[in-house]
ModelCIF file with pLDDT and N, C-alpha, C, O atoms, coordinates in Angstrom:
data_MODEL
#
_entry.id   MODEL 
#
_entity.id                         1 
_entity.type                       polymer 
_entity.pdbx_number_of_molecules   1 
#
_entity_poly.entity_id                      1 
_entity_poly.type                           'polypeptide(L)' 
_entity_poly.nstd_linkage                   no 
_entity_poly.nstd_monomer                   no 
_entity_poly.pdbx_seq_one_letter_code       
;(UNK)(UNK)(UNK)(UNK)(UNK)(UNK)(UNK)(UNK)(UNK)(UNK)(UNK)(UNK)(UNK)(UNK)(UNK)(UNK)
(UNK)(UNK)(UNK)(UNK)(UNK)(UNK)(UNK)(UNK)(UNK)(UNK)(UNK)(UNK)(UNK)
;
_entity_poly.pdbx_seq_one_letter_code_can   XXXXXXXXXXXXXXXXXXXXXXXXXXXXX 
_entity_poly.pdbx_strand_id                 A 
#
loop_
_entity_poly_seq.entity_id 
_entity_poly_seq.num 
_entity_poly_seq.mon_id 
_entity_poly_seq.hetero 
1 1  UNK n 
1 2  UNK n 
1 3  UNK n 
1 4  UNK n 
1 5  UNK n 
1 6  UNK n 
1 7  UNK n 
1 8  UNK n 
1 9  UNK n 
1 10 UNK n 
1 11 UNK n 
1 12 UNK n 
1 13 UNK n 
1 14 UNK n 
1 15 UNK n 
1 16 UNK n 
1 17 UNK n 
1 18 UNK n 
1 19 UNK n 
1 20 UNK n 
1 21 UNK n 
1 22 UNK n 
1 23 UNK n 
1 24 UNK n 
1 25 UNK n 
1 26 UNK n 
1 27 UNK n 
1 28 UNK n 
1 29 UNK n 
#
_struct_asym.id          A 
_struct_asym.entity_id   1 
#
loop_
_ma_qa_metric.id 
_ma_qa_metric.mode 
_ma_qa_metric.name 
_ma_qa_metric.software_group_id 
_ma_qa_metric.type 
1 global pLDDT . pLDDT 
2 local  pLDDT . pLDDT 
#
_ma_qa_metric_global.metric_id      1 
_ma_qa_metric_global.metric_value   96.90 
_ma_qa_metric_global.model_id       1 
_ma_qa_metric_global.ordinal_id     1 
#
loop_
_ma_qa_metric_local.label_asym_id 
_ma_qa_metric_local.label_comp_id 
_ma_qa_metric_local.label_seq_id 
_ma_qa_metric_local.metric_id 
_ma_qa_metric_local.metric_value 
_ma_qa_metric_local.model_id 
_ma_qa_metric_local.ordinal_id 
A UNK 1  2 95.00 1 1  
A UNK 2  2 95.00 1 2  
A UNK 3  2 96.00 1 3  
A UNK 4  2 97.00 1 4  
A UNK 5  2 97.00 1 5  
A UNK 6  2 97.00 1 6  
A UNK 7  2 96.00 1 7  
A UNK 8  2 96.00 1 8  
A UNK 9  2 96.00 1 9  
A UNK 10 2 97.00 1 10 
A UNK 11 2 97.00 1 11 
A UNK 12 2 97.00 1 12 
A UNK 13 2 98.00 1 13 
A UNK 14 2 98.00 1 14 
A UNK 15 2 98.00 1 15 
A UNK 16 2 98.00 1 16 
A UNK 17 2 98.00 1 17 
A UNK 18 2 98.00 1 18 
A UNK 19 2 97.00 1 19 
A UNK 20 2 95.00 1 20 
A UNK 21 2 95.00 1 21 
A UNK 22 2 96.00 1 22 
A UNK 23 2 96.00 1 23 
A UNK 24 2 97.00 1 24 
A UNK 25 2 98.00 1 25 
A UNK 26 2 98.00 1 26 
A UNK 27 2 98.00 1 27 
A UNK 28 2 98.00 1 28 
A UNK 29 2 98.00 1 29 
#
loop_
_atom_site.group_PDB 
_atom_site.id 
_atom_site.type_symbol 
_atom_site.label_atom_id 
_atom_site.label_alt_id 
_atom_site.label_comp_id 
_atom_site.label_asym_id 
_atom_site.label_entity_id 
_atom_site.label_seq_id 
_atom_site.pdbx_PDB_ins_code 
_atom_site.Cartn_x 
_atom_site.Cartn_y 
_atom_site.Cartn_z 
_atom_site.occupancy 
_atom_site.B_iso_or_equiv 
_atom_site.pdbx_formal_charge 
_atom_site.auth_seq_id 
_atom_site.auth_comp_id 
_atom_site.auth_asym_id 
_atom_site.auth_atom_id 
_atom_site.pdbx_PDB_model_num 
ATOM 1   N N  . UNK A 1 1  ? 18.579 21.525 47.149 1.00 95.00 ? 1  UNK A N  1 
ATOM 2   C CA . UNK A 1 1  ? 19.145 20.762 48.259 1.00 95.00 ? 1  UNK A CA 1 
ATOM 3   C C  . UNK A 1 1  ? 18.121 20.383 49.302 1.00 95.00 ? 1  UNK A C  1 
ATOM 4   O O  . UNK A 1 1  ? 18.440 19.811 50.344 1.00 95.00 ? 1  UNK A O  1 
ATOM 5   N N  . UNK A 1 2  ? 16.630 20.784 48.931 1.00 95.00 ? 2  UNK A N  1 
ATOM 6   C CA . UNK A 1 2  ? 15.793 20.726 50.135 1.00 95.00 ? 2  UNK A CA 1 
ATOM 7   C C  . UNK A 1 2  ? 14.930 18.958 50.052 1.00 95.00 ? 2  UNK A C  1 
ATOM 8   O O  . UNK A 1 2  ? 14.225 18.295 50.813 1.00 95.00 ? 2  UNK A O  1 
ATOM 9   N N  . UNK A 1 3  ? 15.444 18.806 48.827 1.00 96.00 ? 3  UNK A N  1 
ATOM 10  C CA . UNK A 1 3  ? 14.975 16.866 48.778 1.00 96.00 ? 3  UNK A CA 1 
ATOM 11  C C  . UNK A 1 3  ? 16.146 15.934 48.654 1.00 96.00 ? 3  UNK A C  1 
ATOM 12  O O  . UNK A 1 3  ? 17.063 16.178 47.870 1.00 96.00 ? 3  UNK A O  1 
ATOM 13  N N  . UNK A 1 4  ? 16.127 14.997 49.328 1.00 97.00 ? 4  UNK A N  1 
ATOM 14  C CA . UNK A 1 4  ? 17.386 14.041 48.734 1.00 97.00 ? 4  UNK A CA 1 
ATOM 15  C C  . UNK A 1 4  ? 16.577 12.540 48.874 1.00 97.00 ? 4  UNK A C  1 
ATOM 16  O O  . UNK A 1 4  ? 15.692 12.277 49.688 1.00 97.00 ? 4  UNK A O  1 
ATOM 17  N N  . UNK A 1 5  ? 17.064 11.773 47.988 1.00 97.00 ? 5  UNK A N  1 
ATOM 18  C CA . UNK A 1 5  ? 16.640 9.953  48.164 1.00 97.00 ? 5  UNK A CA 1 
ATOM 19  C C  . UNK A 1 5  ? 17.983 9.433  48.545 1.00 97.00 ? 5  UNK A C  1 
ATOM 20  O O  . UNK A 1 5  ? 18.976 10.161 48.530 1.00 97.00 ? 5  UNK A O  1 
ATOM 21  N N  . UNK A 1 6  ? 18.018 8.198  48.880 1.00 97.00 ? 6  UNK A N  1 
ATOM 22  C CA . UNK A 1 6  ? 19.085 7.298  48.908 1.00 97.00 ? 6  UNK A CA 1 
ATOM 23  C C  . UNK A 1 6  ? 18.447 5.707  48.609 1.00 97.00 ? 6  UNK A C  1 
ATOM 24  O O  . UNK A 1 6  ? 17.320 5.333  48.935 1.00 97.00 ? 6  UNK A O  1 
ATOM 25  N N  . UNK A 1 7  ? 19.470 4.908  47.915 1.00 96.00 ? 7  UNK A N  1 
ATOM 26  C CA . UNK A 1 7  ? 19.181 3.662  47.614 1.00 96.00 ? 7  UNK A CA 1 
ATOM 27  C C  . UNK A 1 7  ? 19.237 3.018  48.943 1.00 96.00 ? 7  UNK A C  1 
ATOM 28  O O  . UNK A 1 7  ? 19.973 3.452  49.829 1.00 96.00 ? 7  UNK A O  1 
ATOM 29  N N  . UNK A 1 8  ? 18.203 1.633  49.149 1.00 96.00 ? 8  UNK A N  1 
ATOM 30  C CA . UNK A 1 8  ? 18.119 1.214  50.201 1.00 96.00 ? 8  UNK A CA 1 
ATOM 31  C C  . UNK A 1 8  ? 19.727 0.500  50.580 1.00 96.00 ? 8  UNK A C  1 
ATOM 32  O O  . UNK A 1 8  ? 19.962 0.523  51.788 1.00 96.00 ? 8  UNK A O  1 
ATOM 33  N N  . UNK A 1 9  ? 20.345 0.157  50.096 1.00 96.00 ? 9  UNK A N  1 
ATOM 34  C CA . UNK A 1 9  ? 21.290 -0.069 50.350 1.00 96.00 ? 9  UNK A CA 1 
ATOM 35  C C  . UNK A 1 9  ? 22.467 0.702  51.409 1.00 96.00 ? 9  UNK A C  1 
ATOM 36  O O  . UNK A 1 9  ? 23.297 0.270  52.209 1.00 96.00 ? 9  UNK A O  1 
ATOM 37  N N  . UNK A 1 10 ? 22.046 2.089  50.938 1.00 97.00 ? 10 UNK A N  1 
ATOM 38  C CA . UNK A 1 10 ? 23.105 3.272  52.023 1.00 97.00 ? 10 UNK A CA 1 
ATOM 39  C C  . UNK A 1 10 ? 22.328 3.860  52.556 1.00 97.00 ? 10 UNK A C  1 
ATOM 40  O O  . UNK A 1 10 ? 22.683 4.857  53.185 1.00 97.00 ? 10 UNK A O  1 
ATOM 41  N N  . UNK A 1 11 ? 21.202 3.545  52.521 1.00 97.00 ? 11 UNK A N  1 
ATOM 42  C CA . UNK A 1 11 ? 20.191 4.510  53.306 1.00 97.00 ? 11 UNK A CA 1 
ATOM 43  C C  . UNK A 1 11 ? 20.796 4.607  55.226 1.00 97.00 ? 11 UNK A C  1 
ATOM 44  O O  . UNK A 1 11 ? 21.170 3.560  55.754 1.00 97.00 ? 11 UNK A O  1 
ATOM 45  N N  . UNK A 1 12 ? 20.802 5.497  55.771 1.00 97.00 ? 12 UNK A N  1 
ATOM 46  C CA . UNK A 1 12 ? 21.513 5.359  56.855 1.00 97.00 ? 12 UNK A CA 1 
ATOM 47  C C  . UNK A 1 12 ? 22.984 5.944  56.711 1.00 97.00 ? 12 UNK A C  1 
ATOM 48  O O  . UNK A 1 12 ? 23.312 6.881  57.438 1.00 97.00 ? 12 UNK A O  1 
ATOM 49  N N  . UNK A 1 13 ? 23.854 5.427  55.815 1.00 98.00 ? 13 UNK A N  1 
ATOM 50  C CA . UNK A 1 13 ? 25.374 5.134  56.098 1.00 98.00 ? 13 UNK A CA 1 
ATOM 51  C C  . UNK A 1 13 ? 25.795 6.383  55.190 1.00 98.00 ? 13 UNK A C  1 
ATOM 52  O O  . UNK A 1 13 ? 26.785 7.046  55.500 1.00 98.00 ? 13 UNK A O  1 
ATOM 53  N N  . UNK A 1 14 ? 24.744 6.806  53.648 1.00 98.00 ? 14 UNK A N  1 
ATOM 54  C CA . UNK A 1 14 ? 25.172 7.775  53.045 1.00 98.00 ? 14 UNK A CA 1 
ATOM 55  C C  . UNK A 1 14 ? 24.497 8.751  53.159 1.00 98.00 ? 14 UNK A C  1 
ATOM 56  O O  . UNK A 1 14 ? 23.320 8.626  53.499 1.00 98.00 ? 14 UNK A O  1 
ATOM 57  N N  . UNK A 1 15 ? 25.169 10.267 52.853 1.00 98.00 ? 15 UNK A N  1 
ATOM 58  C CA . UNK A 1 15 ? 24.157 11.375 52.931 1.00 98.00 ? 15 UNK A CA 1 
ATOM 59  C C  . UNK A 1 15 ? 24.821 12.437 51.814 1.00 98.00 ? 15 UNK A C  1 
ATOM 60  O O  . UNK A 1 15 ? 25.849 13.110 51.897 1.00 98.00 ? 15 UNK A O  1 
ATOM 61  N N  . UNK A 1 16 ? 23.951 12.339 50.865 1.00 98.00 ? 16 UNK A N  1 
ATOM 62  C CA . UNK A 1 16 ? 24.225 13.794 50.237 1.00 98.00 ? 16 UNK A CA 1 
ATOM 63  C C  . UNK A 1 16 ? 23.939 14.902 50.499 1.00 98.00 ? 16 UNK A C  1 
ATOM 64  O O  . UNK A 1 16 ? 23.081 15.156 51.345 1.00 98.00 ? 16 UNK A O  1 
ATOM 65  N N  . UNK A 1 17 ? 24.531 15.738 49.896 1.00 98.00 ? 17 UNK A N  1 
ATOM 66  C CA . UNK A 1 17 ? 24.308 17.166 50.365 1.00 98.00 ? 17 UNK A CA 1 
ATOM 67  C C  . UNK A 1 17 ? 24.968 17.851 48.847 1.00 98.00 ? 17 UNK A C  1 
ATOM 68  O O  . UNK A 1 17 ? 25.442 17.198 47.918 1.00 98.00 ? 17 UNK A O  1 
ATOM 69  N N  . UNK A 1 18 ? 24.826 19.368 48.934 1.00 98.00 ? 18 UNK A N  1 
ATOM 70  C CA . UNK A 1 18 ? 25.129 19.835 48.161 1.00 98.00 ? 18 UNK A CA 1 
ATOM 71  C C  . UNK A 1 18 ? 25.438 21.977 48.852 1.00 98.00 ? 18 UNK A C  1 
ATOM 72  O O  . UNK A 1 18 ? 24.869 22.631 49.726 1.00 98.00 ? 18 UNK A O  1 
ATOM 73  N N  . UNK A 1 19 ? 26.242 22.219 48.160 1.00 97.00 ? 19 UNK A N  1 
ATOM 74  C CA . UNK A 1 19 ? 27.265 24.024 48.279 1.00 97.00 ? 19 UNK A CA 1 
ATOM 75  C C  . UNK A 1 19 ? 27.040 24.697 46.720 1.00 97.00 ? 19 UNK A C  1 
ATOM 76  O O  . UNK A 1 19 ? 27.846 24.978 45.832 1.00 97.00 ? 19 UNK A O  1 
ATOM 77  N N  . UNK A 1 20 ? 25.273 24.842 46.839 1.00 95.00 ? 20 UNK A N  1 
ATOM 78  C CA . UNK A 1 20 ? 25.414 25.754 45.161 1.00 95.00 ? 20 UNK A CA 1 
ATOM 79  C C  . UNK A 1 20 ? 26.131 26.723 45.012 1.00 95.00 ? 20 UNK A C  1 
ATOM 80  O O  . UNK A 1 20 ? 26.290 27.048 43.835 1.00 95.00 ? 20 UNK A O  1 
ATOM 81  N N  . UNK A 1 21 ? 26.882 27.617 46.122 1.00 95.00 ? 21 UNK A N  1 
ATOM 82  C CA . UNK A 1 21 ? 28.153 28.658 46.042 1.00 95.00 ? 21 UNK A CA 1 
ATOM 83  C C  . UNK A 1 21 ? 29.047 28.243 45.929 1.00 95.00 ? 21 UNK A C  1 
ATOM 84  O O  . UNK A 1 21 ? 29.915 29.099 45.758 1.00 95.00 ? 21 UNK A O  1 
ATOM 85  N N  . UNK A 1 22 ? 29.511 26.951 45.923 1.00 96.00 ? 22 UNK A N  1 
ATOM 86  C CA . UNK A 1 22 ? 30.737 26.549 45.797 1.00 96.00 ? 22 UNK A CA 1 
ATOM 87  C C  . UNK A 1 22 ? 30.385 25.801 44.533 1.00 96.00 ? 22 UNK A C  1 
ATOM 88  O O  . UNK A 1 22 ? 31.441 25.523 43.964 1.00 96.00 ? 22 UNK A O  1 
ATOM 89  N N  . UNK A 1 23 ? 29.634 25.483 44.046 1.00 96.00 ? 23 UNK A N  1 
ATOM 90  C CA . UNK A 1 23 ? 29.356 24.760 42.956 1.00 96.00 ? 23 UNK A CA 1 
ATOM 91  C C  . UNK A 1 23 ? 29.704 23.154 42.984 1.00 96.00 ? 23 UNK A C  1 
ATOM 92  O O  . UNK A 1 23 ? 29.929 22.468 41.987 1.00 96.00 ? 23 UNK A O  1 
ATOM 93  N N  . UNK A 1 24 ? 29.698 22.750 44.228 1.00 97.00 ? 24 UNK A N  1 
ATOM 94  C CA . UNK A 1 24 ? 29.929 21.061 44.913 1.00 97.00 ? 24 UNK A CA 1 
ATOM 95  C C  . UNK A 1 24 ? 29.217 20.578 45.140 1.00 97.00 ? 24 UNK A C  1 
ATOM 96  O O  . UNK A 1 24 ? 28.503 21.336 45.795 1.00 97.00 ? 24 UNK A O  1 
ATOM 97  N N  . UNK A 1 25 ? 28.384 18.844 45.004 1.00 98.00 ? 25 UNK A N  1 
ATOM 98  C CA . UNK A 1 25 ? 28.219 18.389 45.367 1.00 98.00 ? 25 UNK A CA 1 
ATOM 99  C C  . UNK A 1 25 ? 28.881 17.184 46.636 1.00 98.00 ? 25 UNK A C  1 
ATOM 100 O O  . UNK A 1 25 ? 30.017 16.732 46.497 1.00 98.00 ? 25 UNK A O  1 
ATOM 101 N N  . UNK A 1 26 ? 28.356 16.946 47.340 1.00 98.00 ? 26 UNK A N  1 
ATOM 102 C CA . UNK A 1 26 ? 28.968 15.369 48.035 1.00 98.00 ? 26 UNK A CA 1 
ATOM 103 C C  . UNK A 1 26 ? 28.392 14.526 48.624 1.00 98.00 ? 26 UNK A C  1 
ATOM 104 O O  . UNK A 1 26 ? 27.224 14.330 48.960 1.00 98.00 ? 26 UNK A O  1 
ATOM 105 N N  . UNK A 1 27 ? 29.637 13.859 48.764 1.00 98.00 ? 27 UNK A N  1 
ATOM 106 C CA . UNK A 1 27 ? 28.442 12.419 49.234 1.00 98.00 ? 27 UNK A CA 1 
ATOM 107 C C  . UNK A 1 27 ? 29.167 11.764 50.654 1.00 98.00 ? 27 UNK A C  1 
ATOM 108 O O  . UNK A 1 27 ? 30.231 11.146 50.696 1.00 98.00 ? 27 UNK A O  1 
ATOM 109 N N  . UNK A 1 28 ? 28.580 11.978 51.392 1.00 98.00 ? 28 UNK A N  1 
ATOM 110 C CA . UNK A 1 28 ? 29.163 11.495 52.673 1.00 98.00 ? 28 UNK A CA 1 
ATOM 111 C C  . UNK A 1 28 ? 28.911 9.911  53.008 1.00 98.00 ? 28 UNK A C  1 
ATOM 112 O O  . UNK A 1 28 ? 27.799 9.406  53.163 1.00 98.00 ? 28 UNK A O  1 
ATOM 113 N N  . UNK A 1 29 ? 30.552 9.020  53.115 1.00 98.00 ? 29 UNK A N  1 
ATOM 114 C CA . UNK A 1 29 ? 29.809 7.754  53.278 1.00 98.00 ? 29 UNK A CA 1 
ATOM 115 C C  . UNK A 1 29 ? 30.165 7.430  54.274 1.00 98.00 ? 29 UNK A C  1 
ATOM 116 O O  . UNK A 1 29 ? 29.752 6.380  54.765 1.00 98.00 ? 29 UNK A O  1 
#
């Protein structure tokens, strides 16, 4: 979880993240 990219397109608007204890990813838009 300590690198993330985003396409220039959502760069700004999206943010991933990730809960390896919960076993979730997401994507915040």
């Amino acid at each position: 979880g300590g690198s993330t990219n985003s396409a220039d397109s959502v760069k700004g608007r999206f943010t991933i993240s990730r809960d390896n204890a919960k076993k979730t990813v997401y994507l915040q838009m």
